[in-house]
N, C-alpha and C. Protein backbone atom coordinates (compact mmCIF):
# COMPACT_ATOMS: atom_id res chain seq x y z
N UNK A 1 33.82 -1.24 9.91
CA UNK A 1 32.62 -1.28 9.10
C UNK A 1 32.40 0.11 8.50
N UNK A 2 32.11 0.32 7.26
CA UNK A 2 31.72 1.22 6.53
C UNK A 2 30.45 1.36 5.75
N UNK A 3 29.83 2.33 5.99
CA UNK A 3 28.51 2.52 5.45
C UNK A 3 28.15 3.36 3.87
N UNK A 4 27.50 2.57 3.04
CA UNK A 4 27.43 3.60 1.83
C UNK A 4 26.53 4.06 1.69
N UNK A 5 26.10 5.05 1.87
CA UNK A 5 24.73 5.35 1.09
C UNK A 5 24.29 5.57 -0.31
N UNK A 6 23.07 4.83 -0.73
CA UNK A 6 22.43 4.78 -2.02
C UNK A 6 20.94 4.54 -1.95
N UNK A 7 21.03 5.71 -3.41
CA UNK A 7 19.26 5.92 -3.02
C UNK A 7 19.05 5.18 -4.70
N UNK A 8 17.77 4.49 -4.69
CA UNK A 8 17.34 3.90 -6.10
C UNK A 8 16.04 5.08 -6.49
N UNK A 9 16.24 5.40 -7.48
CA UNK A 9 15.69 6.29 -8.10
C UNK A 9 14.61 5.80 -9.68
N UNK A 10 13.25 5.82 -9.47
CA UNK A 10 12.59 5.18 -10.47
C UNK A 10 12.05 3.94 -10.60
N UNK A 11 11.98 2.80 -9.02
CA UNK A 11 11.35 2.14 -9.17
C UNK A 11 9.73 2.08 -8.98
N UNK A 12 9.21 3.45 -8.71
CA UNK A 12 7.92 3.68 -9.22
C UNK A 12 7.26 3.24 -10.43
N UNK A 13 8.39 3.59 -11.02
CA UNK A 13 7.72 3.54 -12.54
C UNK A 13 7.55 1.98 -12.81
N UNK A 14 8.63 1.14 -12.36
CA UNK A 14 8.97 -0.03 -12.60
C UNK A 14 7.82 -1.36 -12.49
N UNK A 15 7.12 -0.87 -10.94
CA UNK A 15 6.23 -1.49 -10.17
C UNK A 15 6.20 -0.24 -9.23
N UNK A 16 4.48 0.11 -10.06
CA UNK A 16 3.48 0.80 -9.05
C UNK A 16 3.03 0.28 -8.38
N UNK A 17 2.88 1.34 -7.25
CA UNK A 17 1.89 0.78 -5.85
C UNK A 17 1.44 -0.15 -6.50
N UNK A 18 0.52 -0.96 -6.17
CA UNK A 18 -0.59 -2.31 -6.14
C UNK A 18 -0.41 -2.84 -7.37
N UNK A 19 0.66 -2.74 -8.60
CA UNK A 19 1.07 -3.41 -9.62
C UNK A 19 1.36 -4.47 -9.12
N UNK A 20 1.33 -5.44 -10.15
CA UNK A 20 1.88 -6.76 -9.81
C UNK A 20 2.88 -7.55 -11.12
N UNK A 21 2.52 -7.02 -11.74
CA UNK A 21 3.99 -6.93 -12.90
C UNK A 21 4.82 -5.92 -12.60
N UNK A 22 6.52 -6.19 -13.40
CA UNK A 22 7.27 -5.53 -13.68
C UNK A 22 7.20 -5.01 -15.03
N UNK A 23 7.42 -3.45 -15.24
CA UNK A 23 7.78 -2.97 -16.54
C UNK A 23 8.73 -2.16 -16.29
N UNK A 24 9.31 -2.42 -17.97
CA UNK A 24 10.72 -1.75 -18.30
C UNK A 24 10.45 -0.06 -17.82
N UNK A 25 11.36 -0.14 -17.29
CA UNK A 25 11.70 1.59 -17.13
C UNK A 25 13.24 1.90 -16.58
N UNK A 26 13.30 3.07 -16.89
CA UNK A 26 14.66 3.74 -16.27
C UNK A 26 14.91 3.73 -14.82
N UNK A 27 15.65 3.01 -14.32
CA UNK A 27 16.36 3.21 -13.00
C UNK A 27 17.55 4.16 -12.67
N UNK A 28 17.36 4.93 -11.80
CA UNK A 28 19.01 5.26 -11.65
C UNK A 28 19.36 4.93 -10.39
N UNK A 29 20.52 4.65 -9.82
CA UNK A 29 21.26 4.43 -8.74
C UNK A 29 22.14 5.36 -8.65
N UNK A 30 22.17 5.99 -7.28
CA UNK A 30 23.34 6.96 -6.75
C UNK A 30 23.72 6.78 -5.63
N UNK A 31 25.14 6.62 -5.52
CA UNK A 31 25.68 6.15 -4.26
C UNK A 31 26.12 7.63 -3.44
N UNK A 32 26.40 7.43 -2.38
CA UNK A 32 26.72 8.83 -1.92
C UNK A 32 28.48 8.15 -1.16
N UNK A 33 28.89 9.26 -0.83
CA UNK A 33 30.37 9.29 -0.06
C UNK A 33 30.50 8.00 1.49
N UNK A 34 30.93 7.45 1.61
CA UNK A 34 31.01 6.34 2.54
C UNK A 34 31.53 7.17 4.12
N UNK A 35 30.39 6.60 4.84
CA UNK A 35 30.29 7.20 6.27
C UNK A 35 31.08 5.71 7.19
N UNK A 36 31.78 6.48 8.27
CA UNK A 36 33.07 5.55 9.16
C UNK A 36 32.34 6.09 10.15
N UNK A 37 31.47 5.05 10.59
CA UNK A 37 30.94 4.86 11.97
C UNK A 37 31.99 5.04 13.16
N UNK A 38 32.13 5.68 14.31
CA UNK A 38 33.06 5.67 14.94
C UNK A 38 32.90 4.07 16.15
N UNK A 39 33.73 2.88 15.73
CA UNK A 39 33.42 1.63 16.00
C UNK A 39 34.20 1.76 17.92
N UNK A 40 34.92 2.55 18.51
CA UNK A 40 34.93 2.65 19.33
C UNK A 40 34.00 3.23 20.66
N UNK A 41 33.12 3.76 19.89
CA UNK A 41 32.08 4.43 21.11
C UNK A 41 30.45 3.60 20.65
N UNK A 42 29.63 3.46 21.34
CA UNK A 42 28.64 2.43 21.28
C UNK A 42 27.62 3.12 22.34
N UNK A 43 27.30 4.16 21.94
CA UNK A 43 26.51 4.72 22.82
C UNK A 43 25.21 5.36 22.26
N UNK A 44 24.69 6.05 23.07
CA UNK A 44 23.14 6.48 22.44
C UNK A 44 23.56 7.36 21.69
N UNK A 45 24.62 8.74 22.06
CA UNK A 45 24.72 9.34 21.19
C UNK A 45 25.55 9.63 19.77
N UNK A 46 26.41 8.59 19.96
CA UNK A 46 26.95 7.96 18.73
C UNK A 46 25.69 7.53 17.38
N UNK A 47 24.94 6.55 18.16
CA UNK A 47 23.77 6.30 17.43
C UNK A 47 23.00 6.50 16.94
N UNK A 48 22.94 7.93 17.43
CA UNK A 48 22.04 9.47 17.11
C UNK A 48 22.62 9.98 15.83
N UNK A 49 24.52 10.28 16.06
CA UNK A 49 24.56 11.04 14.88
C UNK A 49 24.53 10.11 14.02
N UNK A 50 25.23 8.76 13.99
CA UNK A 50 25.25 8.47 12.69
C UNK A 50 23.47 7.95 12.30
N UNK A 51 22.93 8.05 12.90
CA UNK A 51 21.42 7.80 12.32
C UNK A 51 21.34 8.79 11.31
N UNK A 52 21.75 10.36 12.03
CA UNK A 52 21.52 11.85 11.03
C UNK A 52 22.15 11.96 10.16
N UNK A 53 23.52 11.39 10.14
CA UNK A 53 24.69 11.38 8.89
C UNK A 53 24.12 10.48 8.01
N UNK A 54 22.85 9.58 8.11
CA UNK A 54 22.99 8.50 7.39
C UNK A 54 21.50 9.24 6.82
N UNK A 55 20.54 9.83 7.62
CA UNK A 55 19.57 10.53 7.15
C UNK A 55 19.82 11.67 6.13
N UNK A 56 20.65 12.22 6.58
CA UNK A 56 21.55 13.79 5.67
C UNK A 56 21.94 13.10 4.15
N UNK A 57 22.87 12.07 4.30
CA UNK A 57 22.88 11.61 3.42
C UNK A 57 22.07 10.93 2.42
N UNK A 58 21.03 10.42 2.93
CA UNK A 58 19.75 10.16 1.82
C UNK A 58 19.32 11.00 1.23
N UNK A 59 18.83 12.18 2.17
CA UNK A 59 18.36 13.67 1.52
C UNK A 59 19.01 14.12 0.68
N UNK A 60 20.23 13.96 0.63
CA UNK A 60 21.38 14.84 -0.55
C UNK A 60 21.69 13.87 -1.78
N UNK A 61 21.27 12.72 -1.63
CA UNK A 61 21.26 11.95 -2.84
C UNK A 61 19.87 12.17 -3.49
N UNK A 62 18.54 12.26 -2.67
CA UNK A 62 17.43 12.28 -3.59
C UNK A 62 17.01 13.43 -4.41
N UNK A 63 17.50 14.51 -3.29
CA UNK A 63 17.47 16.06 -4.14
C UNK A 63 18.57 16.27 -5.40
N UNK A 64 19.52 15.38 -5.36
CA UNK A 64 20.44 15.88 -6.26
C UNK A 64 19.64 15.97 -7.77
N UNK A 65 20.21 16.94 -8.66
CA UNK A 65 19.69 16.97 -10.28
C UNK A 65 20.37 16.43 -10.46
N UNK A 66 19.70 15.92 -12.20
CA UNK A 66 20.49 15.58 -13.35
C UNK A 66 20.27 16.38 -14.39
N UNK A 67 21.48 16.62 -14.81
CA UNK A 67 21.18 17.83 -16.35
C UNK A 67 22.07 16.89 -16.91
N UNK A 68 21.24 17.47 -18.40
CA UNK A 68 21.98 16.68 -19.97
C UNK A 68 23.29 16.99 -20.11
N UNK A 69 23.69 15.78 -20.39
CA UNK A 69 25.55 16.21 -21.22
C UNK A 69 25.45 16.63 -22.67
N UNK A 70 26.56 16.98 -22.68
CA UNK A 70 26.61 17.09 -24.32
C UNK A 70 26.34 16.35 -24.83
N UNK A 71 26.43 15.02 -24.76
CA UNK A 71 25.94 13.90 -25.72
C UNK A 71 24.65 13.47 -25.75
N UNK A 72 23.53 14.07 -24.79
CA UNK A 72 22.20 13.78 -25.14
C UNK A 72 21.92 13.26 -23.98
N UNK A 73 22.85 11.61 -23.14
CA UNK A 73 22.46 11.32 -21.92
C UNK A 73 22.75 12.03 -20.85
N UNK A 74 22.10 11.91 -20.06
CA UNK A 74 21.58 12.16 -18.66
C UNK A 74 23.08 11.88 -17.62
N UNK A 75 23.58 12.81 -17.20
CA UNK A 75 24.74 12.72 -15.69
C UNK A 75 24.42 13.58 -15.36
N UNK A 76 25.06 12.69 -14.02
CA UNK A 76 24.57 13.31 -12.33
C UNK A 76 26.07 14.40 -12.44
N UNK A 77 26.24 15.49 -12.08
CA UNK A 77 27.26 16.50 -12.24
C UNK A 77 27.75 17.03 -10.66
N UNK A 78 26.97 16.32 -9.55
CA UNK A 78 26.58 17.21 -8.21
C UNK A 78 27.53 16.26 -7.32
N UNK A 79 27.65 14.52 -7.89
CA UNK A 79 28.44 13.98 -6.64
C UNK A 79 29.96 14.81 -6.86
């Protein structure tokens, strides 16, 4: 089993708190590097790190920037 991490970015805008429609807005999706649970050990502290590898990894997808390309749109330059 392999784990990916991805953070959705902009569904605030999409549906605010206590909204009850959807509106158009920009989403972005960023996946991060795929974490290999170690499927032989099943213990508390196995469970620990990959909880933190899987926490670490959220954090480093939400902080990441985006700066403009040359062409005007928006890339992610950091994965």
């Amino acid at each position: 089993m392999l784990l990916l991490p991805a953070w959705i970015d902009g569904t605030d805008e999409a549906l605010p708190r206590g909204g009850i429609w959807i509106r158009p807005a920009k989403v972005k999706v960023r996946f991060g590097r795929l974490i290999h649970p170690n499927t032989q050990e099943k213990n508390r502290d196995e469970q620990e790190r990959l909880s933190l590898e899987v926490l670490s990894a959220f954090r480093h997808l939400a902080c990441l920037e985006v700066e403009p390309s040359l062409n005007g749109n928006k890339e992610n330059h950091s994965l």
